[in-house]
N, C-alpha and C. Protein backbone atom coordinates (compact mmCIF):
# COMPACT_ATOMS: atom_id res chain seq x y z
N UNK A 1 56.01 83.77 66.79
CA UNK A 1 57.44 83.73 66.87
C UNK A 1 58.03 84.14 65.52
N UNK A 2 59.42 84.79 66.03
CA UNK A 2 59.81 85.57 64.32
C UNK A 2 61.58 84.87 64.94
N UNK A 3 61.82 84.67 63.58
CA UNK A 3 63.23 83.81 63.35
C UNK A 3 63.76 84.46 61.99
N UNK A 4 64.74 84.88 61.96
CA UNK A 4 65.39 85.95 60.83
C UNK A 4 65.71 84.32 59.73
N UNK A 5 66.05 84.84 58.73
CA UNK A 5 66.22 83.72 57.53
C UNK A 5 68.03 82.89 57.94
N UNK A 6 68.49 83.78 58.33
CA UNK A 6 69.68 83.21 59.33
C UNK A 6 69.36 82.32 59.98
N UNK A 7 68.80 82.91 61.07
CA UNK A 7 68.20 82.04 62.03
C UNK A 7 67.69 80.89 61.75
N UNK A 8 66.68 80.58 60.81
CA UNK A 8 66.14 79.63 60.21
C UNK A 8 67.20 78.70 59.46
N UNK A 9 68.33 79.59 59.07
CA UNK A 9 69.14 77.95 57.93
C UNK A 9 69.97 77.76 59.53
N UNK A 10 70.10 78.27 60.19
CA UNK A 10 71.08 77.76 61.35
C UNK A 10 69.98 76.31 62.18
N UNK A 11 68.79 76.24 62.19
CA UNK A 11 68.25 75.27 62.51
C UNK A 11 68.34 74.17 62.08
N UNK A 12 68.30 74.35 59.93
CA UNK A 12 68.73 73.36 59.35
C UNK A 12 69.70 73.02 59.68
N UNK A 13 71.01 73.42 60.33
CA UNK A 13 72.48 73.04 60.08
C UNK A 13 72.22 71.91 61.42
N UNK A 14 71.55 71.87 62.14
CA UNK A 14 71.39 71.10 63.33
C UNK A 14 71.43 69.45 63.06
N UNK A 15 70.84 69.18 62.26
CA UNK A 15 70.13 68.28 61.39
C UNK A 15 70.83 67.83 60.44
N UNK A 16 70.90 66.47 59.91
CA UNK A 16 71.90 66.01 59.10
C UNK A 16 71.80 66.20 57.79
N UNK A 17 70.95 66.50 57.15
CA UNK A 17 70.36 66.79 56.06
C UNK A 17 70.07 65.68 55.13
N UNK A 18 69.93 64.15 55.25
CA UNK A 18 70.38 63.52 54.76
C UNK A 18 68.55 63.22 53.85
N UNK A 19 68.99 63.05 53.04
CA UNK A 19 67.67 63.61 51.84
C UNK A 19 66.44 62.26 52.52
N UNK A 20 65.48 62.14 52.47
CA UNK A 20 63.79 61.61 53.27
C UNK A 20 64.21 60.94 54.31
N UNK A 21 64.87 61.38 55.17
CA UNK A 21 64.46 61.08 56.40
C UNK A 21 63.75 62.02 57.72
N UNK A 22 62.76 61.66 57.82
CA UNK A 22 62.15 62.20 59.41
C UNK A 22 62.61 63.07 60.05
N UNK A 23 62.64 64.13 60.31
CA UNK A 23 63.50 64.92 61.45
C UNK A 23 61.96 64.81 62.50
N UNK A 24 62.81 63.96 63.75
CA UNK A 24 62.31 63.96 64.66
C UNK A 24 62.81 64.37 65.88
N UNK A 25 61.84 65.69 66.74
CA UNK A 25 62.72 65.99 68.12
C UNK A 25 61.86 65.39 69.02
N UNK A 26 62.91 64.92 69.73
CA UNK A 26 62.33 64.44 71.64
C UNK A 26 62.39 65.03 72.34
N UNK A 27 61.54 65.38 73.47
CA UNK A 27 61.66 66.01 74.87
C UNK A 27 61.65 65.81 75.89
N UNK A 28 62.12 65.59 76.92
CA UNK A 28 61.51 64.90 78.27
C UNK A 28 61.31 65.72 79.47
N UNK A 29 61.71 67.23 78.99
CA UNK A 29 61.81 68.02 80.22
C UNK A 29 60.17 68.56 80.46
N UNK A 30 60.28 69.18 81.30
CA UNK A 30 58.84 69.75 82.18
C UNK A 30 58.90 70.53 83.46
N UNK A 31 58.23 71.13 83.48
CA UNK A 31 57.93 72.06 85.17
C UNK A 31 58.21 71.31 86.38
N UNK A 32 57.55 70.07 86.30
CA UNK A 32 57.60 68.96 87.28
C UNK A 32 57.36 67.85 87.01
N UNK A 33 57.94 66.37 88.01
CA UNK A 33 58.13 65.16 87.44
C UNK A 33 56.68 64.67 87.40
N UNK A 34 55.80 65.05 88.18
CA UNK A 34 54.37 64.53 87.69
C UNK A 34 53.61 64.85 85.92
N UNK A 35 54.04 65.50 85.80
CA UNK A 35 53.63 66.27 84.08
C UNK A 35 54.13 65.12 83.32
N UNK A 36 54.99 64.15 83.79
CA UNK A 36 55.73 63.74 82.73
C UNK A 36 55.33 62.45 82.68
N UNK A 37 55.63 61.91 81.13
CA UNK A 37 55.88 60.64 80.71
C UNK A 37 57.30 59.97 81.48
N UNK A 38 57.09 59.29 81.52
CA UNK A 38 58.31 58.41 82.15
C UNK A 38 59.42 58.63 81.35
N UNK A 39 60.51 58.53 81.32
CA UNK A 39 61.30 58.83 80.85
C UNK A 39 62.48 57.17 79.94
N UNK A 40 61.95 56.52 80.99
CA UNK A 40 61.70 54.80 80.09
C UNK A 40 61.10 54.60 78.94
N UNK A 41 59.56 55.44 79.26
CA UNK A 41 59.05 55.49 78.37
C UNK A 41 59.42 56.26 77.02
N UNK A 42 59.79 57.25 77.23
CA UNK A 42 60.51 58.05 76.26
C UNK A 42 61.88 57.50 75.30
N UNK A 43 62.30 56.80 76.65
CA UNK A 43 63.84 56.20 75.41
C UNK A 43 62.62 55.23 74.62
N UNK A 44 62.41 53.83 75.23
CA UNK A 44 61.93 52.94 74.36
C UNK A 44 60.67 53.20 73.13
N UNK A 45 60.42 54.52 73.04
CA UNK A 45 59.46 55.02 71.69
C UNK A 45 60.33 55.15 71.03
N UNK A 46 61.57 56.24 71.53
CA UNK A 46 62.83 56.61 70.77
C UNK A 46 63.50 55.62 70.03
N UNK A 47 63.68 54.39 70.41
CA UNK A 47 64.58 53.09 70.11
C UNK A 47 63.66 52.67 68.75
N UNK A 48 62.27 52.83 69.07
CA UNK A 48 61.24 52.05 68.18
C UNK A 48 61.35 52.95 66.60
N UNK A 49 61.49 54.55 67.22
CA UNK A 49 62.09 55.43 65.85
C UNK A 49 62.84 55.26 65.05
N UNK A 50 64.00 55.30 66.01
CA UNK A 50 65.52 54.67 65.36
C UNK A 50 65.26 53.60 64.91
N UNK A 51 64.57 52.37 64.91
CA UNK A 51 64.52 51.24 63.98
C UNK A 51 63.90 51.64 62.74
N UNK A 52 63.41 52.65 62.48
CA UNK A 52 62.89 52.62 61.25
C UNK A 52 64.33 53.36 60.54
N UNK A 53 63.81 53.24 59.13
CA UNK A 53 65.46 53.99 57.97
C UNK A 53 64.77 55.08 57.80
N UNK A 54 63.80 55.74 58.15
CA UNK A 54 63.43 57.01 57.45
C UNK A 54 63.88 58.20 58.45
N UNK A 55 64.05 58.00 60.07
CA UNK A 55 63.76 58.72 60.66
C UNK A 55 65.07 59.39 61.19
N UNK A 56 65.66 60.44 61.75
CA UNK A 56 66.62 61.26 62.57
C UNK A 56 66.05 62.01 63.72
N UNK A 57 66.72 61.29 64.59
CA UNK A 57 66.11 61.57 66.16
C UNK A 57 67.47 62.95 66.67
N UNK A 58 66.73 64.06 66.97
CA UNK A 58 67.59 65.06 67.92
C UNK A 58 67.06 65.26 69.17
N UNK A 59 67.54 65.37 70.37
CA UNK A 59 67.05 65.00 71.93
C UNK A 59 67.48 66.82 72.01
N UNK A 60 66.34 67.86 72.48
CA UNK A 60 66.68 68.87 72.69
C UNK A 60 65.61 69.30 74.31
N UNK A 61 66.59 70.35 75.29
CA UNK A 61 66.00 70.62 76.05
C UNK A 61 66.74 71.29 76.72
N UNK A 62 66.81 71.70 78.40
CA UNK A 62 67.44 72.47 78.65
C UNK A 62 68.74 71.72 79.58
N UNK A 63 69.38 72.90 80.35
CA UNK A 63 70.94 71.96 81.20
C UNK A 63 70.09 70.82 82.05
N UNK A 64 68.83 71.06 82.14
CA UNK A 64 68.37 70.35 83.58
C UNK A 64 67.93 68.91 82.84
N UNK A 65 67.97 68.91 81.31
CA UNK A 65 67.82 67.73 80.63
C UNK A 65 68.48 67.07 80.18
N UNK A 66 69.71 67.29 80.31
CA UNK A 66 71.20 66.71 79.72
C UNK A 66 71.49 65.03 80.10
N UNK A 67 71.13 64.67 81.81
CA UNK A 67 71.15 63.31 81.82
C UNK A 67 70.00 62.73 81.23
N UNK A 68 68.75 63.21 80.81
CA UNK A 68 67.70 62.22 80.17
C UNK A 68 68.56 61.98 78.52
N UNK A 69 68.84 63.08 77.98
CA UNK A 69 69.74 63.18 76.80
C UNK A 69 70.81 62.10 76.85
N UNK A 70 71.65 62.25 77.40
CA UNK A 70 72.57 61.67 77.73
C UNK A 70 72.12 59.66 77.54
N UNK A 71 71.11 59.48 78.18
CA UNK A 71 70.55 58.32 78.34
C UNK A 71 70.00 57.79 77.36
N UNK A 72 68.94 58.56 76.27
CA UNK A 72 69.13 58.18 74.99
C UNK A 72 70.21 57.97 74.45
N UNK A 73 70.93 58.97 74.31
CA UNK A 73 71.70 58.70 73.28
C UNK A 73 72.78 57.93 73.51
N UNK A 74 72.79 57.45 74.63
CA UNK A 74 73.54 56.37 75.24
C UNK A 74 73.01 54.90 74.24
N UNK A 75 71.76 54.58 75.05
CA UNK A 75 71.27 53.85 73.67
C UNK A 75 71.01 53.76 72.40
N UNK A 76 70.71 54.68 72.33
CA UNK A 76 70.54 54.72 70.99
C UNK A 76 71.27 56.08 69.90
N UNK A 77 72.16 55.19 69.62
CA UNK A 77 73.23 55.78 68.72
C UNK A 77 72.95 56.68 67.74
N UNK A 78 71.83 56.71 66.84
CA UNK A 78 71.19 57.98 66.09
C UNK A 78 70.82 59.00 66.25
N UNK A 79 70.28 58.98 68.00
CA UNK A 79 69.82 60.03 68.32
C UNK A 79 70.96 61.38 68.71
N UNK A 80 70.77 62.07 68.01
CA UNK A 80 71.94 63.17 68.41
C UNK A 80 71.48 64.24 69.60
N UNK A 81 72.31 64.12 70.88
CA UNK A 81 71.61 64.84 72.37
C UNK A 81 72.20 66.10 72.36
N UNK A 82 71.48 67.11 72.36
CA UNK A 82 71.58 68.24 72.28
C UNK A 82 70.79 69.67 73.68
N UNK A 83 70.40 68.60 74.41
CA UNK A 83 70.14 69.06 75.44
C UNK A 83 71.04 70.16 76.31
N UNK A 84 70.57 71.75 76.62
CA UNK A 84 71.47 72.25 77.48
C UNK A 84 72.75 72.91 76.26
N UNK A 85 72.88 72.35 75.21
CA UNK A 85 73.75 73.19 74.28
C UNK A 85 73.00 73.97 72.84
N UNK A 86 72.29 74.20 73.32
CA UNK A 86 71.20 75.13 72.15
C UNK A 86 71.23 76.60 72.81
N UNK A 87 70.93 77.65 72.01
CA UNK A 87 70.24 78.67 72.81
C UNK A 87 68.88 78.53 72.44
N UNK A 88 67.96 79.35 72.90
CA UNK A 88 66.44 78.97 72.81
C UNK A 88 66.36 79.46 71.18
N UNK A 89 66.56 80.13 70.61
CA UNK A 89 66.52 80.93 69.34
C UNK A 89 66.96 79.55 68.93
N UNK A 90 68.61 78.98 68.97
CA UNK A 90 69.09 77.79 67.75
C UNK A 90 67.87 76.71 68.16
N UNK A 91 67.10 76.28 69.40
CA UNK A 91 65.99 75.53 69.61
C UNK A 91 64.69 75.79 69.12
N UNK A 92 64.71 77.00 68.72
CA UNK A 92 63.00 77.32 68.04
C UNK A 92 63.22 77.12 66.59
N UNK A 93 64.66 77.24 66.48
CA UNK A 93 64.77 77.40 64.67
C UNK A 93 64.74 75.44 64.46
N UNK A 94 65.25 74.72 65.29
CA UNK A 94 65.81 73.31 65.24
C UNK A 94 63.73 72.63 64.59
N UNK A 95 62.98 73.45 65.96
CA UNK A 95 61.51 72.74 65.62
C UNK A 95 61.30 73.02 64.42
N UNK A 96 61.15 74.25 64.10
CA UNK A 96 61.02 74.82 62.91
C UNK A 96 61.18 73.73 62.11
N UNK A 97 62.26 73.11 61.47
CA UNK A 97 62.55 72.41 60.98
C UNK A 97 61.75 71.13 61.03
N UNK A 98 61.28 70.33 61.94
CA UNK A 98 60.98 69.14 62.41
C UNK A 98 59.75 68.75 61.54
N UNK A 99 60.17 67.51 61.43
CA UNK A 99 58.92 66.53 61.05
C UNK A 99 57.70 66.35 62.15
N UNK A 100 58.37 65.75 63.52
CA UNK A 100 57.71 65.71 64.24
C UNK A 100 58.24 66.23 65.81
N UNK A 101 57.68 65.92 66.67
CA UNK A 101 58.49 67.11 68.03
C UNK A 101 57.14 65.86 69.06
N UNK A 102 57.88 65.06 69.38
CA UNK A 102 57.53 64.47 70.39
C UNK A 102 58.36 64.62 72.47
N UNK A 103 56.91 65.37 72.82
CA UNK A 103 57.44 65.97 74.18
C UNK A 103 56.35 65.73 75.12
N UNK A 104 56.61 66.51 76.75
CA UNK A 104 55.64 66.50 77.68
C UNK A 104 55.02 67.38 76.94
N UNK A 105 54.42 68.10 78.45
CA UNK A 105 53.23 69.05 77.99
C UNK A 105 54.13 70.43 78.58
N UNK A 106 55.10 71.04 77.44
CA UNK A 106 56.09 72.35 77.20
C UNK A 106 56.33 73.33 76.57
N UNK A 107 57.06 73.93 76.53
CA UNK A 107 57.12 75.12 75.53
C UNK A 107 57.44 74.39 73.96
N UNK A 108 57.79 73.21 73.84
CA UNK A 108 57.97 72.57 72.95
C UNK A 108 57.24 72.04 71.93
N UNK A 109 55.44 71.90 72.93
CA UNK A 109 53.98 72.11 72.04
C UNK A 109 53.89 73.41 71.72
N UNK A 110 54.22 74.61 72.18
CA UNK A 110 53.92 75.51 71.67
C UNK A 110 54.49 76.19 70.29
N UNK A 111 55.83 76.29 70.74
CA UNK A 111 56.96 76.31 69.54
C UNK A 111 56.52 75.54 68.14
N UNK A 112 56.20 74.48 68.38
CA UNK A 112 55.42 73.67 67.31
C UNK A 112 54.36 73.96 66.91
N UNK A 113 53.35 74.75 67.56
CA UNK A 113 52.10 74.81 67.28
C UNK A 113 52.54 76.40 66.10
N UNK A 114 53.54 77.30 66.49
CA UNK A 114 53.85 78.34 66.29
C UNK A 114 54.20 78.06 64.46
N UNK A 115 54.60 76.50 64.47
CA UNK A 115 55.16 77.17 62.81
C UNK A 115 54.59 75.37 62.63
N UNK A 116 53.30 75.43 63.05
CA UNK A 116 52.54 74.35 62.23
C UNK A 116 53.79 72.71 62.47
N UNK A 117 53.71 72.22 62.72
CA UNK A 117 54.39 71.15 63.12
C UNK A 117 53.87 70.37 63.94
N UNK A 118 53.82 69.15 63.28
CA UNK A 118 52.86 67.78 64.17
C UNK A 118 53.63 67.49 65.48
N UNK A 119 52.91 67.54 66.31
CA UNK A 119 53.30 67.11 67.88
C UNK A 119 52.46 65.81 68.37
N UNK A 120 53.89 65.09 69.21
CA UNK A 120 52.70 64.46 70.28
C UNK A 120 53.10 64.84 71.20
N UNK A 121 51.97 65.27 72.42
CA UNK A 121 52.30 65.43 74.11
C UNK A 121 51.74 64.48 74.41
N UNK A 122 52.88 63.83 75.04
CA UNK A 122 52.28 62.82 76.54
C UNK A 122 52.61 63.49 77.84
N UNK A 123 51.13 63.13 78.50
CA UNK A 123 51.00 63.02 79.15
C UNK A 123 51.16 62.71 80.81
N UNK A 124 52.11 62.90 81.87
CA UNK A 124 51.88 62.41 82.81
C UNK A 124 50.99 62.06 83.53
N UNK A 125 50.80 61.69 84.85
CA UNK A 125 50.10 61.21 86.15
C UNK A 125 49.31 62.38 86.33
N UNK A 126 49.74 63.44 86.45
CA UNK A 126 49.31 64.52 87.14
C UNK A 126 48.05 65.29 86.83
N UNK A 127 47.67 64.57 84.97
CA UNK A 127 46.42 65.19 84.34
C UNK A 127 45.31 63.66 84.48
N UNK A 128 44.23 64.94 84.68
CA UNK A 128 43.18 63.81 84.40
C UNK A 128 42.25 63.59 82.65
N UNK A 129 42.89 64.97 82.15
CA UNK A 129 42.22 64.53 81.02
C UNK A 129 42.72 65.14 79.86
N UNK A 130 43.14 64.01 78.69
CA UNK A 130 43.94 64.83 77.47
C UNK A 130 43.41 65.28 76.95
N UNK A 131 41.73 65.03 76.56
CA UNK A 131 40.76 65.99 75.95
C UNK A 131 41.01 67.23 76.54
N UNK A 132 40.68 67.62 77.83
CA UNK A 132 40.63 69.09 78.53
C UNK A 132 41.76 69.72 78.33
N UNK A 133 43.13 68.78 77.79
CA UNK A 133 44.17 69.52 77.62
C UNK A 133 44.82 69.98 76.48
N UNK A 134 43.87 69.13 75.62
CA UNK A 134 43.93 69.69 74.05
C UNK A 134 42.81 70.91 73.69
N UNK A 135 41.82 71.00 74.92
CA UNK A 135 40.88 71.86 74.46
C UNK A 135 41.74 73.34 74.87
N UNK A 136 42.24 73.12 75.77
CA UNK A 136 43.08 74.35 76.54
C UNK A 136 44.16 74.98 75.61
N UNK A 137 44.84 74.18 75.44
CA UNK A 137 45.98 74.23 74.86
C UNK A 137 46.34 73.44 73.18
N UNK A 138 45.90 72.75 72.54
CA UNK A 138 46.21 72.05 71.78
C UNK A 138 46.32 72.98 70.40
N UNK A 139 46.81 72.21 69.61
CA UNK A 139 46.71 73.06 68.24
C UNK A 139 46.08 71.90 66.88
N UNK A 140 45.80 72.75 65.91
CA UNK A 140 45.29 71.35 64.85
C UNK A 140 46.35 70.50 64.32
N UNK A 141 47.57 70.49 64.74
CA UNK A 141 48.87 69.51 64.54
C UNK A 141 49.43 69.00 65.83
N UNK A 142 48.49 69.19 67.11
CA UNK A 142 48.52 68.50 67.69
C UNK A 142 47.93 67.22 68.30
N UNK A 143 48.66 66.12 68.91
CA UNK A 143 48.02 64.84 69.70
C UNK A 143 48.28 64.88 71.07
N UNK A 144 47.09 64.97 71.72
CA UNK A 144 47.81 64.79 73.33
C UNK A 144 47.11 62.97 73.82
N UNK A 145 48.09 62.60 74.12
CA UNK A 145 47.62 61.23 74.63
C UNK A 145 47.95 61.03 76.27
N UNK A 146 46.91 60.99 77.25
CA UNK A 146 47.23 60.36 78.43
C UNK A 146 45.90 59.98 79.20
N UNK A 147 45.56 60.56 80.24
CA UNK A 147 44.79 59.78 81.25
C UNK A 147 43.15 60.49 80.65
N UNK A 148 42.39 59.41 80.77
CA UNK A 148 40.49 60.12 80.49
C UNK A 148 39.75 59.27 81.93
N UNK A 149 40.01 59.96 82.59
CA UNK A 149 39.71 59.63 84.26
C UNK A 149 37.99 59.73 84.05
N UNK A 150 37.54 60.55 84.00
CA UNK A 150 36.00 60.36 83.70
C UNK A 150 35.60 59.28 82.96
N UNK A 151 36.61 58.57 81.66
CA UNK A 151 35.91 57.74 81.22
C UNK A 151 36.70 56.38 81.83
N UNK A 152 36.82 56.46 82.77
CA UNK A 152 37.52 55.14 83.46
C UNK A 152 39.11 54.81 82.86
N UNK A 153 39.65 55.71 82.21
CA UNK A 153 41.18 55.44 82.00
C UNK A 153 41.92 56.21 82.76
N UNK A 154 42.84 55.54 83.31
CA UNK A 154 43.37 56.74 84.78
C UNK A 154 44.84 55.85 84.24
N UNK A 155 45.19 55.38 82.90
CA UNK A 155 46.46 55.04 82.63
C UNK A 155 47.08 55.89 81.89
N UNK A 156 48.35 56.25 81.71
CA UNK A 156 49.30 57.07 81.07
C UNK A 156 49.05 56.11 79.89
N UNK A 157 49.24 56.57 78.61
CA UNK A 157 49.64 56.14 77.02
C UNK A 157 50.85 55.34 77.18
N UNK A 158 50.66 53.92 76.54
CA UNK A 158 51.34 52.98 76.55
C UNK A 158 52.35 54.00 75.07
N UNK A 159 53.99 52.84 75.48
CA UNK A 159 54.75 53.23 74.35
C UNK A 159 53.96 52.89 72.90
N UNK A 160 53.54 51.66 72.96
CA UNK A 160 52.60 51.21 71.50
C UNK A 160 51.80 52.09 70.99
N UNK A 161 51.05 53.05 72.12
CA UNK A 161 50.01 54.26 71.81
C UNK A 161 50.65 55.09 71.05
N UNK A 162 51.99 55.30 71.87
CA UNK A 162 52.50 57.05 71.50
C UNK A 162 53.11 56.33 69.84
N UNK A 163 54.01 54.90 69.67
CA UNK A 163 54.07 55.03 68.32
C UNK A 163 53.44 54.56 67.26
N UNK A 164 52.15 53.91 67.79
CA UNK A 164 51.09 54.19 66.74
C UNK A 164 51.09 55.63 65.77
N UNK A 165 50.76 56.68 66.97
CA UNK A 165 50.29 58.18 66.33
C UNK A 165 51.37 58.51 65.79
N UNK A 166 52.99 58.02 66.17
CA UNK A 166 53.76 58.58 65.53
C UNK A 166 53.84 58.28 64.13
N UNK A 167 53.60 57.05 63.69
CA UNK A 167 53.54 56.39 62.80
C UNK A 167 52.52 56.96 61.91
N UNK A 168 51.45 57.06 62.22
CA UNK A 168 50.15 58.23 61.36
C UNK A 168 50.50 59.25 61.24
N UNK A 169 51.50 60.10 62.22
CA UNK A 169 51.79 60.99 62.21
C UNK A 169 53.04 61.64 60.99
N UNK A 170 53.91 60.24 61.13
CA UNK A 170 55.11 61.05 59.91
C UNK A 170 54.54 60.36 58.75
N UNK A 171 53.27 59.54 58.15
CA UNK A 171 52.70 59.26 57.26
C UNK A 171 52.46 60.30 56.61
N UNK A 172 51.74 61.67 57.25
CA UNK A 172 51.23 62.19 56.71
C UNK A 172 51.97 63.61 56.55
N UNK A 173 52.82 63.52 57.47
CA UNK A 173 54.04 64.62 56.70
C UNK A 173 54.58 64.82 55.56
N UNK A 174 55.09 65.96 55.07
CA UNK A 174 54.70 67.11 53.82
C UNK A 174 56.23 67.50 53.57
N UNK A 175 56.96 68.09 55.58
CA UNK A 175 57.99 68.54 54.90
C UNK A 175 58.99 67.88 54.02
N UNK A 176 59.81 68.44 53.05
CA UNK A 176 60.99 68.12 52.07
C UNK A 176 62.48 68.39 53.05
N UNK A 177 63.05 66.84 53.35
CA UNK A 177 64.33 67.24 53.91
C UNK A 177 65.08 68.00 53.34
């Protein structure tokens, strides 16, 4: 992916700039509702973000994601929903930016994988195995957490799971707000 230097400070402008905090994006959209994490699940990781002081939550996706958006940021007041008012360009430049980019399994791992950026994908119902889906698809800044049906886990990633890794995850982040 190529993003003109324009392009790129217009991502920053998305973002509050407010000097060490987290830029974190959420996702909840997907191909279909089986792919997906619950979307319960998704606010209440989100809520667990927002309690920390380091972090800035942006909810990005498309028109068809606007009520999951909407629903965060209903609760939770930090998160700024941006769902459905991006073009894909102001959305590739927004990851660009990101600390972290927590989503299903979307163009949203990829975009991330594209300019190095820690991801987590969760998982829905519909996979039987996050290994096979990190082998397929994954990148070395990515986490996929969900079902290992061969090894007797046929459960989706608890919220505690997904913010464990998040937690290891913006530990070890680099970028400078």
């Amino acid at each position: 992916l190529y993003l003109s230097d324009k392009e790129l400070q217009a991502g920053t402008t998305l973002w509050s700039s407010q000097p060490g905090r987290k830029k974190i994006i959420v996702s909840t959209g997907a191909g279909f509702p089986e792919k997906c994490w619950p979307v319960d699940k998704f606010k209440k990781l989100a809520e667990k973000l927002a309690d920390r002081d380091d972090t800035e939550l942006l909810f990005l996706g498309s028109k068809k994601d606007e009520a999951d958006g909407e629903a965060l940021a209903n609760a939770i007041p930090r998160l700024l929903n941006l769902a459905g008012r991006t073009t894909l360009r102001e959305t590739i430049a927004a990851v660009s930016c990101a600390d972290l980019v927590v989503c299903n399994t979307t163009m949203f791992m990829h975009v991330a994988a594209a300019f190095e950026v820690p991801t987590l994908v969760m998982l829905g119902p519909w996979y039987d195995s996050a290994q096979l889906h990190r082998d397929q698809w994954g990148h070395p800044c990515c986490t996929i957490l969900g079902p290992e049906t061969a090894q007797g886990r046929d459960r989706l990633a608890t919220v505690q799971d997904a913010f464990e890794h998040c937690v290891q995850i913006l530990g070890q982040a680099t970028q400078v707000s």
